[in-house]
N, C-alpha and C. Protein backbone atom coordinates (compact mmCIF):
# COMPACT_ATOMS: atom_id res chain seq x y z
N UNK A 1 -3.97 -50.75 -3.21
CA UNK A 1 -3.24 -50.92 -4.45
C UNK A 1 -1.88 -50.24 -4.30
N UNK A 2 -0.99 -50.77 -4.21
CA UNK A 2 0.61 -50.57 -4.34
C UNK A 2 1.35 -49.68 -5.96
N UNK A 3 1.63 -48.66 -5.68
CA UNK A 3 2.34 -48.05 -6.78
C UNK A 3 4.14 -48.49 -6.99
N UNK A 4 4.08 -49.09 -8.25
CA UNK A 4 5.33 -49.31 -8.33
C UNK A 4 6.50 -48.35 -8.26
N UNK A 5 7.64 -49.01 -8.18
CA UNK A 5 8.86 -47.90 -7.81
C UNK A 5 8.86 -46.96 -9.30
N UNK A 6 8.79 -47.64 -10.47
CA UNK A 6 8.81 -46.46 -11.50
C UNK A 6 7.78 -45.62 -11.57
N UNK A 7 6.47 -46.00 -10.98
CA UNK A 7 5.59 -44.84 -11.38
C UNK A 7 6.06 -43.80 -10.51
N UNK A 8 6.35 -44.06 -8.80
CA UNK A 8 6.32 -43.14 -8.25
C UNK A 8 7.81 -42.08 -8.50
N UNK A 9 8.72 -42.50 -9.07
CA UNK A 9 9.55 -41.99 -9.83
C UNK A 9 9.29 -40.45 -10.72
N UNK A 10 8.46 -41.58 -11.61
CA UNK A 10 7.58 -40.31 -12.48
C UNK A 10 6.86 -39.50 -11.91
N UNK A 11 6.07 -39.82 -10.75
CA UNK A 11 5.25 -38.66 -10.44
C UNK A 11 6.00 -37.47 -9.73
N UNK A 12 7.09 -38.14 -9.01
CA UNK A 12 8.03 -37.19 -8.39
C UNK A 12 8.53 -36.10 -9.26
N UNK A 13 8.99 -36.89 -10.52
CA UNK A 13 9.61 -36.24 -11.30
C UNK A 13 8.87 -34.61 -12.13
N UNK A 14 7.56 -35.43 -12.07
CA UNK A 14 6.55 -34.34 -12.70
C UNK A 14 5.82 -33.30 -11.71
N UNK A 15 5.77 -33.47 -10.59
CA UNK A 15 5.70 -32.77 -9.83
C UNK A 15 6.75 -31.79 -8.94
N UNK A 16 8.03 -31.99 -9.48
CA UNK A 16 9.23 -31.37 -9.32
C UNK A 16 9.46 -30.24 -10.51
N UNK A 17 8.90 -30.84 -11.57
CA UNK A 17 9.04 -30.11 -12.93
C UNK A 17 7.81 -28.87 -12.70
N UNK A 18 6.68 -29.34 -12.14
CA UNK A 18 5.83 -27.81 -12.16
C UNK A 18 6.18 -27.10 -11.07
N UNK A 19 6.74 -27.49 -9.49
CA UNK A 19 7.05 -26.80 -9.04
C UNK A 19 8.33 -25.59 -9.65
N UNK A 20 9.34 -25.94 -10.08
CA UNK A 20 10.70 -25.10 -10.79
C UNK A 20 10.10 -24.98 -12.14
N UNK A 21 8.67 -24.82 -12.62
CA UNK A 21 8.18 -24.19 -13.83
C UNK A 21 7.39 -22.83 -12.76
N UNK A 22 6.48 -22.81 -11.88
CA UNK A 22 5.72 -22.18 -11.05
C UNK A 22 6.75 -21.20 -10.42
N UNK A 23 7.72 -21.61 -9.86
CA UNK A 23 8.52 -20.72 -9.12
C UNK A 23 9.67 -20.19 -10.09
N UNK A 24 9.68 -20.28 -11.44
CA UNK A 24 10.48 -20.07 -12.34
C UNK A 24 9.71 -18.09 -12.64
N UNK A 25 8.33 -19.15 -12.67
CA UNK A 25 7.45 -17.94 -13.68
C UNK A 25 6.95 -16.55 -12.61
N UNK A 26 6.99 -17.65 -11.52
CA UNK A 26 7.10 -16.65 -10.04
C UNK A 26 7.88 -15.06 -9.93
N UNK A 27 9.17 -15.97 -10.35
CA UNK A 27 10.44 -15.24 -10.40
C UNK A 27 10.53 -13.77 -11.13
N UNK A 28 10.03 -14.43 -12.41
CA UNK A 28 10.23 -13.78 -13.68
C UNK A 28 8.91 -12.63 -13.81
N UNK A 29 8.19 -13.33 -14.06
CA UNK A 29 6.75 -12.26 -13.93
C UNK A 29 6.01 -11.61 -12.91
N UNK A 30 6.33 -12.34 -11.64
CA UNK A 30 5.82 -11.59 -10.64
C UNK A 30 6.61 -10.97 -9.97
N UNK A 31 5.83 -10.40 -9.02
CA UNK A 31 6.61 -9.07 -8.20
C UNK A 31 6.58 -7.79 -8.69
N UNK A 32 6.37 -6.85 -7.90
CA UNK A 32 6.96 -5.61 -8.57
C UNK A 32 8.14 -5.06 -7.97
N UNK A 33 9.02 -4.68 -9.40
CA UNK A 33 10.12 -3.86 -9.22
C UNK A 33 9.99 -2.87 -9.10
N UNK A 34 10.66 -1.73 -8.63
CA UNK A 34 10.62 -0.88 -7.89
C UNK A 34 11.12 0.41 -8.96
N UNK A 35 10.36 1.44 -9.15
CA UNK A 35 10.36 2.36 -10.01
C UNK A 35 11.20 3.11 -9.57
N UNK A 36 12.11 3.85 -10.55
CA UNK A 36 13.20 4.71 -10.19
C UNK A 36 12.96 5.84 -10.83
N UNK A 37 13.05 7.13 -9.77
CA UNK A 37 12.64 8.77 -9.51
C UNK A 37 13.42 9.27 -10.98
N UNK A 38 12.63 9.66 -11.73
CA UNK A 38 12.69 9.99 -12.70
C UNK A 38 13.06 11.55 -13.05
N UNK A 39 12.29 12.27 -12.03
CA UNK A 39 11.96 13.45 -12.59
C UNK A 39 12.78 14.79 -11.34
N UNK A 40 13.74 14.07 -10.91
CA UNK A 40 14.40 15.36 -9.92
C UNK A 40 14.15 14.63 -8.85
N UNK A 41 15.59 15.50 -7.73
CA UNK A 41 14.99 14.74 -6.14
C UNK A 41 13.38 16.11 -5.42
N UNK A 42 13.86 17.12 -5.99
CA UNK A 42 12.60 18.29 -5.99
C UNK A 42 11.05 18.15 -6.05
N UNK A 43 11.05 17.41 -7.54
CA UNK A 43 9.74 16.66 -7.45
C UNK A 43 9.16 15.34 -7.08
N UNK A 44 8.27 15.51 -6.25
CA UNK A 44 7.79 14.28 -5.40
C UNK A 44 6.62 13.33 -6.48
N UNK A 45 5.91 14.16 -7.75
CA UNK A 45 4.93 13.80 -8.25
C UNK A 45 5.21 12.26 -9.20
N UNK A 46 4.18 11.54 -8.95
CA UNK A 46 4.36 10.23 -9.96
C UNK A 46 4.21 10.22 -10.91
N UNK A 47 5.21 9.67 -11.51
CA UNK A 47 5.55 9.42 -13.31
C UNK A 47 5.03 7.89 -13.73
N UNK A 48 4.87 7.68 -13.34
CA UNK A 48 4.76 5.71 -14.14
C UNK A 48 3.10 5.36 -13.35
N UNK A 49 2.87 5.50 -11.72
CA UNK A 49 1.22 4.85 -11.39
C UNK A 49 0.18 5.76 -11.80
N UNK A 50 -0.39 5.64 -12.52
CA UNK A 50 -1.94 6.08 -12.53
C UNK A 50 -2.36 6.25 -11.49
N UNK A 51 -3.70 7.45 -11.93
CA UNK A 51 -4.62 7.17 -10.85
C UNK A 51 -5.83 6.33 -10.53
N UNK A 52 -5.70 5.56 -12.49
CA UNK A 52 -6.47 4.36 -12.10
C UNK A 52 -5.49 2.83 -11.59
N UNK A 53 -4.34 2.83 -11.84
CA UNK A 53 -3.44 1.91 -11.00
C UNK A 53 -3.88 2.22 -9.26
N UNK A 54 -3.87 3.42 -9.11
CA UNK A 54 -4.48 3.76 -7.27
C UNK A 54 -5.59 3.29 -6.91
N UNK A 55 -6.60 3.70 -7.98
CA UNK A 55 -7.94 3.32 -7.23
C UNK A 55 -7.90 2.08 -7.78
N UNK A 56 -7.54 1.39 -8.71
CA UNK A 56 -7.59 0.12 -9.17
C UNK A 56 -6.70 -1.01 -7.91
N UNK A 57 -6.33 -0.43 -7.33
CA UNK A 57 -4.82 -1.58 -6.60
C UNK A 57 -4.60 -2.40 -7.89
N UNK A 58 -3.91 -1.80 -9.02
CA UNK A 58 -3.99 -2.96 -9.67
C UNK A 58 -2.29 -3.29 -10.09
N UNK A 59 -1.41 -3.02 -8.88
CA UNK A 59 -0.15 -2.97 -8.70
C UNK A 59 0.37 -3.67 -7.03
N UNK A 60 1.16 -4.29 -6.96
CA UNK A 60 1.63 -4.63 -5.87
C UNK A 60 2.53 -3.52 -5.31
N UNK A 61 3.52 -3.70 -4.01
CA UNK A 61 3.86 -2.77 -3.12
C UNK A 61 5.36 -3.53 -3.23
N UNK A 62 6.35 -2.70 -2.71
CA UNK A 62 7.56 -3.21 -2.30
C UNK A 62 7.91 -2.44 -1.19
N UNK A 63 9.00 -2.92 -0.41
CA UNK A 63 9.97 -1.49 0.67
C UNK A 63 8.90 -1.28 1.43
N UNK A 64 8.04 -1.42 2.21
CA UNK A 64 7.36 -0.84 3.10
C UNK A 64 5.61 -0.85 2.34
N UNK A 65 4.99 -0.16 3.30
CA UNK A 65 5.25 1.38 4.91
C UNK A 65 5.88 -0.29 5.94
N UNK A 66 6.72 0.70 6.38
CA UNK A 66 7.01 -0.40 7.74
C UNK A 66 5.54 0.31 9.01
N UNK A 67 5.23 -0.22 9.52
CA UNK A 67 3.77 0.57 10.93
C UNK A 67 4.06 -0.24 12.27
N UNK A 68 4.90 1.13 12.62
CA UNK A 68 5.12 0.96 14.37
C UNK A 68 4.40 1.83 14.86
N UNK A 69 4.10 1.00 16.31
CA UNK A 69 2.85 1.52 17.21
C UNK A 69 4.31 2.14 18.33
N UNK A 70 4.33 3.49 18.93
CA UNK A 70 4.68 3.94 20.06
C UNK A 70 4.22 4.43 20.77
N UNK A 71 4.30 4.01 22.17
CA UNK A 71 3.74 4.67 23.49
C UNK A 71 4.75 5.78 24.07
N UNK A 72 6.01 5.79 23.39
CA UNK A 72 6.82 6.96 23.65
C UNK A 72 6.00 8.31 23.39
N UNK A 73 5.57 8.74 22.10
CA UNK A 73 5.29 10.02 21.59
C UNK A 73 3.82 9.91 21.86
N UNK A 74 2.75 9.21 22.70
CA UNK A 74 1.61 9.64 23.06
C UNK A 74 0.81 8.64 22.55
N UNK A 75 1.40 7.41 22.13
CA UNK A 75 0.00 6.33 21.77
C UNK A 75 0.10 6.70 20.18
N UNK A 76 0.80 6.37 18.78
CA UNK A 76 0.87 6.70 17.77
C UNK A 76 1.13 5.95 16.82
N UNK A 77 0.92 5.60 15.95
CA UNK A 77 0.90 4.50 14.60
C UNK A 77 2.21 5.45 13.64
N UNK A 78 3.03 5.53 13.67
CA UNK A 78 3.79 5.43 12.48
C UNK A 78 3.67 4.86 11.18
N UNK A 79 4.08 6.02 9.78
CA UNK A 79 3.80 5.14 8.66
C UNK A 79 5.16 5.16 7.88
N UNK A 80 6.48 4.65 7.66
CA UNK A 80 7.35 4.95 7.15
C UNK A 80 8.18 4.06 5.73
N UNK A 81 8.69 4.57 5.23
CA UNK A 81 9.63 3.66 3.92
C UNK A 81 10.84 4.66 3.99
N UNK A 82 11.83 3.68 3.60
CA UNK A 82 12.93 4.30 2.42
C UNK A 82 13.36 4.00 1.52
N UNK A 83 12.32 2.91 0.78
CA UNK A 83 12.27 3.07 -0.12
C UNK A 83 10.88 2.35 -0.83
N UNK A 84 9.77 3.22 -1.02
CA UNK A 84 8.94 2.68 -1.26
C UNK A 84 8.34 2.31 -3.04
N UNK A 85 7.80 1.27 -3.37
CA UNK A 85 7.09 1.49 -4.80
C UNK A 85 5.66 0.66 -4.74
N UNK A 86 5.02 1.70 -5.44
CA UNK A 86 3.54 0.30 -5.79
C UNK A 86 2.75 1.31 -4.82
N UNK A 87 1.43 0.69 -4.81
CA UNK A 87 -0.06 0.77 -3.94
C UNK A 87 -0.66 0.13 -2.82
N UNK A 88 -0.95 0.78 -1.85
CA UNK A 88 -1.06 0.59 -0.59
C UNK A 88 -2.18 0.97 0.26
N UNK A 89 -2.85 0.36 0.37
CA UNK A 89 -4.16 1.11 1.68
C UNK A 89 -3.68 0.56 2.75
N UNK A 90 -3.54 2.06 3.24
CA UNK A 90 -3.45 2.18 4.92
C UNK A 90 -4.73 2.02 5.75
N UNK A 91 -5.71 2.57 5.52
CA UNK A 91 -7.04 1.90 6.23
C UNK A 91 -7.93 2.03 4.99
N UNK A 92 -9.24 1.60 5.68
CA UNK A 92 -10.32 1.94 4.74
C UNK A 92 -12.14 2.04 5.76
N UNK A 93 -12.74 1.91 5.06
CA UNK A 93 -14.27 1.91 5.91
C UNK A 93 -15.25 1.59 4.63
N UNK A 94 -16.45 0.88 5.02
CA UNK A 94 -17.21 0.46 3.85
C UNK A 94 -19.11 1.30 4.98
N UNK A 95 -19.28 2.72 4.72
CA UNK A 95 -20.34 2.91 5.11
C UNK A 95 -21.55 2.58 4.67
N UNK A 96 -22.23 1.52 5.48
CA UNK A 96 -23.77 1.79 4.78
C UNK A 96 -24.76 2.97 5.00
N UNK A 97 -24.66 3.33 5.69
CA UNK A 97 -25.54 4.71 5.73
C UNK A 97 -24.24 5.93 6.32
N UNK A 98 -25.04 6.85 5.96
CA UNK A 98 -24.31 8.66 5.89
C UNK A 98 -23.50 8.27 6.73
N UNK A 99 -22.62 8.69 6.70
CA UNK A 99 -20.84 8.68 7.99
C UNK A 99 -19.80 10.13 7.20
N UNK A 100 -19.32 10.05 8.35
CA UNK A 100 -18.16 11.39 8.32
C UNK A 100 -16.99 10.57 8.17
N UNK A 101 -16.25 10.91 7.44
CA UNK A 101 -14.75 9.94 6.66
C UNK A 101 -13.51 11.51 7.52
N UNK A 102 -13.07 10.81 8.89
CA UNK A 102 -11.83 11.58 9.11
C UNK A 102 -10.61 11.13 9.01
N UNK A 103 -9.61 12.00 8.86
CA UNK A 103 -8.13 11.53 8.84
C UNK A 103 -7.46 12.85 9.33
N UNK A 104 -7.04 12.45 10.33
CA UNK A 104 -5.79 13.17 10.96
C UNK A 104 -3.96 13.09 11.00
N UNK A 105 -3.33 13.57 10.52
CA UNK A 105 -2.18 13.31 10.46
C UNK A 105 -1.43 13.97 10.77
N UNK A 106 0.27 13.86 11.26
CA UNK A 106 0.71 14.27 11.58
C UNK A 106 2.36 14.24 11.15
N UNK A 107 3.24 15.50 11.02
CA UNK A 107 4.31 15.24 10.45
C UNK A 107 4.30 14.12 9.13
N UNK A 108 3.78 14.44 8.86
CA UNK A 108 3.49 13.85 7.08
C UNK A 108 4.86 14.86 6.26
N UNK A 109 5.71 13.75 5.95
CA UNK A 109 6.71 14.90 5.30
C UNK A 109 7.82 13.38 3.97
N UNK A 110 7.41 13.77 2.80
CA UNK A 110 8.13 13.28 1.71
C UNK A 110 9.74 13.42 1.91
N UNK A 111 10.58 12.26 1.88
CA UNK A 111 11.75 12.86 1.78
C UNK A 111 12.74 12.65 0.35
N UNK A 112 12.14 11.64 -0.55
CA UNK A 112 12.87 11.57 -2.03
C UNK A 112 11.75 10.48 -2.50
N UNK A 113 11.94 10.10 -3.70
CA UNK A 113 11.10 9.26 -4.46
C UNK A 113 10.03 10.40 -5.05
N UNK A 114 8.92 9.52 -5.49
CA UNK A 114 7.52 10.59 -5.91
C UNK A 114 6.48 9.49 -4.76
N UNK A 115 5.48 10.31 -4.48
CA UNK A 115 4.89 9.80 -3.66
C UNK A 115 3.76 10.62 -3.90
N UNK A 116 2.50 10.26 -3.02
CA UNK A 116 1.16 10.33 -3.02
C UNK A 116 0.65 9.77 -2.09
N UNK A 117 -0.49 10.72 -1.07
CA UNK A 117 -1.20 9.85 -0.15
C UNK A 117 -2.22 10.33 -0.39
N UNK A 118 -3.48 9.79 -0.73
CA UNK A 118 -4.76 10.07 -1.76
C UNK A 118 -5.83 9.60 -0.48
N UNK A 119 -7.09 9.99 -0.35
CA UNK A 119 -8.34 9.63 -0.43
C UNK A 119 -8.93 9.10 -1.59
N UNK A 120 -9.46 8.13 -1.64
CA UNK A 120 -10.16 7.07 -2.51
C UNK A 120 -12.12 6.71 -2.23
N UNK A 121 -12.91 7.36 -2.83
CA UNK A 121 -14.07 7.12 -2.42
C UNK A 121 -14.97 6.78 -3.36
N UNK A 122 -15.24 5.82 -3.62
CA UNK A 122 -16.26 4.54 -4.31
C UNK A 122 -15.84 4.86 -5.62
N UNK A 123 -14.17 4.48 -5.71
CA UNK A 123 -13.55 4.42 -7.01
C UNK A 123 -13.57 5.61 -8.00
N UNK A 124 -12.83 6.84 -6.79
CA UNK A 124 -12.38 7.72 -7.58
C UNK A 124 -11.76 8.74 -6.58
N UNK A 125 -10.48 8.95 -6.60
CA UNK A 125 -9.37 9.76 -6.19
C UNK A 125 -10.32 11.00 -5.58
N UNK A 126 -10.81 10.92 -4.35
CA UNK A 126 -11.41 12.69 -4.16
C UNK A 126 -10.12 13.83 -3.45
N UNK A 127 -9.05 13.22 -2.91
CA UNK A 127 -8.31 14.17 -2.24
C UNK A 127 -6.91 13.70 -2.42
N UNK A 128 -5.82 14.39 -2.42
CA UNK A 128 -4.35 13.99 -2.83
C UNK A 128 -3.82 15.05 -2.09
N UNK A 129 -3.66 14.39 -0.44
CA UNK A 129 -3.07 15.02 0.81
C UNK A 129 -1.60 15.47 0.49
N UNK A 130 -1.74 16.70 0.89
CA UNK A 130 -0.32 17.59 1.18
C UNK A 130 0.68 17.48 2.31
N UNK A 131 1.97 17.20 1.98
CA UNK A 131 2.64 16.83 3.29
C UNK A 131 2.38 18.54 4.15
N UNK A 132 2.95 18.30 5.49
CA UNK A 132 2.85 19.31 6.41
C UNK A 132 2.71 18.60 7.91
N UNK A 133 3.21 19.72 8.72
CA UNK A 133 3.15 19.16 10.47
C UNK A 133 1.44 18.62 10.53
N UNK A 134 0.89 19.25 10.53
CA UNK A 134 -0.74 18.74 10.75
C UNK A 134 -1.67 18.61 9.67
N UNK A 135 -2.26 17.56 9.34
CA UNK A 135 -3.16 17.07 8.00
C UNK A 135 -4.30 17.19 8.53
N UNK A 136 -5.64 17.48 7.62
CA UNK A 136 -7.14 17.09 8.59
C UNK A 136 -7.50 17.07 6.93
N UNK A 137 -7.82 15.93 7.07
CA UNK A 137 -9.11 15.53 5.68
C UNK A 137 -10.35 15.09 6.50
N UNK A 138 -11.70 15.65 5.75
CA UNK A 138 -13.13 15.54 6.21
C UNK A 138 -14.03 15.60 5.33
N UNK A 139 -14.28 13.89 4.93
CA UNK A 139 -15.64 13.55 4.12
C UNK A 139 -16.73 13.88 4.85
N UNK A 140 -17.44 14.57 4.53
CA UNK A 140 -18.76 14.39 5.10
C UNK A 140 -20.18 13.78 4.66
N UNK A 141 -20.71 12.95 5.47
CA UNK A 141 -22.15 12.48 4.70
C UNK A 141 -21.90 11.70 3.62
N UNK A 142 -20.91 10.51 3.87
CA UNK A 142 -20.98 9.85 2.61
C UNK A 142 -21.58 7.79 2.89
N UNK A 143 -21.90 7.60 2.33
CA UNK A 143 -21.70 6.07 2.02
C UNK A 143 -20.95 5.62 1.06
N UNK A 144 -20.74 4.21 1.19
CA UNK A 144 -19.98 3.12 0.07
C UNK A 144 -18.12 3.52 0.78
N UNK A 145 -17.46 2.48 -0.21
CA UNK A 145 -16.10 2.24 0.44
C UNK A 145 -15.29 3.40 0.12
N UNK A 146 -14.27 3.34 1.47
CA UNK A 146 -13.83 4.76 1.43
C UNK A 146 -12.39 4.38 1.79
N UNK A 147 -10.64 4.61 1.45
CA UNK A 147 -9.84 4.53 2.07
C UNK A 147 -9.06 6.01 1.99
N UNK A 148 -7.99 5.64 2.77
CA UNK A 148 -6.34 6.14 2.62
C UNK A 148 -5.76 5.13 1.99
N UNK A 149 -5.23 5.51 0.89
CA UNK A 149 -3.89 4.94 0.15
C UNK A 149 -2.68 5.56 0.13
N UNK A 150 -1.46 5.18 -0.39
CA UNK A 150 -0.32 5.69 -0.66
C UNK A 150 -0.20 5.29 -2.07
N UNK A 151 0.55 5.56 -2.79
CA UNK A 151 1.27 5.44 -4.28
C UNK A 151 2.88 5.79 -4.01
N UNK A 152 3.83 4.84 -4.33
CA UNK A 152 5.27 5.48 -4.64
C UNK A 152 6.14 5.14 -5.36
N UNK A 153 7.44 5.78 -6.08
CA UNK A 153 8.24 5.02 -6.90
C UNK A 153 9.42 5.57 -6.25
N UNK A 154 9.95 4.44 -5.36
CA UNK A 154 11.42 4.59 -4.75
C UNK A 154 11.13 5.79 -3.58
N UNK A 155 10.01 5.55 -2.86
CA UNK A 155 9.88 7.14 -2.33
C UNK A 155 10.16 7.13 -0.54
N UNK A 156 10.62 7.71 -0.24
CA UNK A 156 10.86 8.09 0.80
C UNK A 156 9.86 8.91 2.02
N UNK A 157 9.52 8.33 3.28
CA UNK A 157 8.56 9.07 3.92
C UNK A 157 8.13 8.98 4.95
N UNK A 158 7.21 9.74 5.57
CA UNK A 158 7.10 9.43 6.70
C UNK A 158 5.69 10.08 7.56
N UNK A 159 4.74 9.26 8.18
CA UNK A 159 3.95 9.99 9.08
C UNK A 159 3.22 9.66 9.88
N UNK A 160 2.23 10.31 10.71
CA UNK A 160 2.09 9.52 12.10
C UNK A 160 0.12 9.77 12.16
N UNK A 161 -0.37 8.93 12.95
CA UNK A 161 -1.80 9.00 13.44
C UNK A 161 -1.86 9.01 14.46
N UNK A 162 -2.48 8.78 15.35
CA UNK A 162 -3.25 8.46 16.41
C UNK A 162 -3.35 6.71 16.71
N UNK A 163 -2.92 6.28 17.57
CA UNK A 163 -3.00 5.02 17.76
C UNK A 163 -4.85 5.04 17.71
N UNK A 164 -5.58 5.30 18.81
CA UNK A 164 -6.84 5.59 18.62
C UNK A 164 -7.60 5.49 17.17
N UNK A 165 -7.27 6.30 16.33
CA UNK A 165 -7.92 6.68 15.26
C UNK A 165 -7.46 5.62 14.17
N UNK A 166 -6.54 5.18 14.34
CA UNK A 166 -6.20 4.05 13.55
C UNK A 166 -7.00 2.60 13.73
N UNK A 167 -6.70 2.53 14.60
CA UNK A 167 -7.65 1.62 15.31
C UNK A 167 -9.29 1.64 14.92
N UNK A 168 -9.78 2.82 15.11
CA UNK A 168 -11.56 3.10 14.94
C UNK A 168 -11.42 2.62 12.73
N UNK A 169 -10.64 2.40 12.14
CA UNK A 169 -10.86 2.46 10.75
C UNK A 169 -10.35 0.98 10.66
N UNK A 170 -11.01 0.04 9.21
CA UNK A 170 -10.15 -1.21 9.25
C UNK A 170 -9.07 -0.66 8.72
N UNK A 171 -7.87 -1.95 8.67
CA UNK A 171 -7.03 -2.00 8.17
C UNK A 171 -6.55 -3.41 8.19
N UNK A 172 -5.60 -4.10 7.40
CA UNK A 172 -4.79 -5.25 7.20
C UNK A 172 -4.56 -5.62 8.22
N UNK A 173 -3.69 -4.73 9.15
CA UNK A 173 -2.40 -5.21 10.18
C UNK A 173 -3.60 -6.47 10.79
């Protein structure tokens, strides 16, 4: 069955119209914009995400983490922004039976924005890591899902793992 030249006209036409309605509303409502440091360049703490926006992911990300792998400094995962906003898991793990939840870090150091790099364990904030040269967080004996997240508004930062240890946890990449 042959479609005439006016129908297919129309259908073009109407299917042109929801695309530039879809990518209109795209535009407008989605995305997140990027929160601006409110409270001093001094304080790093978040003003606008929750900590149920964290454990919720119920926010998108902008600006980063950018995650470079180097074999220069010893085999190492880099985690960096300059300018970061929104919610982010860097790894995670879903244990079914007892497991030890480690994280090692290194040169973990805020440089503007507010920021946060949290432990998250079966939907509820247990740890809210301190920058410093060397990090060691240690769940012990736990089951159910477990990550590293970040939180930031406009934030600035930077820090490193273990290529290794990154690797042993899922993650996106």
């Amino acid at each position: 069955m042959k479609m005439n030249e006016k129908t297919k006209k129309t259908l073009t036409m109407i299917g042109a119209i929801i695309f530039v309605v879809v990518v209109g509303a795209w535009i407008i409502l989605g995305g997140t914009d990027h929160i601006e440091d409110t409270n001093g360049s001094e304080n790093f703490s978040l003003q606008t995400i929750t900590n149920q926006d964290i454990v919720g992911m119920s926010t998108g990300s902008i600006g980063g983490p950018t995650i470079s792998r180097s074999t220069l400094t010893g085999d190492t995962v880099e985690f960096s922004a300059e300018k970061f906003t929104g919610v982010y898991e860097i790894l995670y793990d879903n244990f079914i039976g007892k497991s030890d939840f480690v994280v090692d870090l290194t040169a973990y150091e805020i440089y503007g924005g507010n920021f946060e790099l949290v432990v998250v364990h079966n939907d509820e904030i247990v740890a809210v890591l301190e920058p410093g040269l060397f990090v060691n967080y240690r769940l012990e004996d736990i089951t159910g899902y477990v990550s590293l997240r970040i939180a930031g508004e406009s934030a600035s930062f930077s820090f490193s793992m273990t290529e290794l240890e990154y690797d042993y946890h899922s993650h996106a990449e």
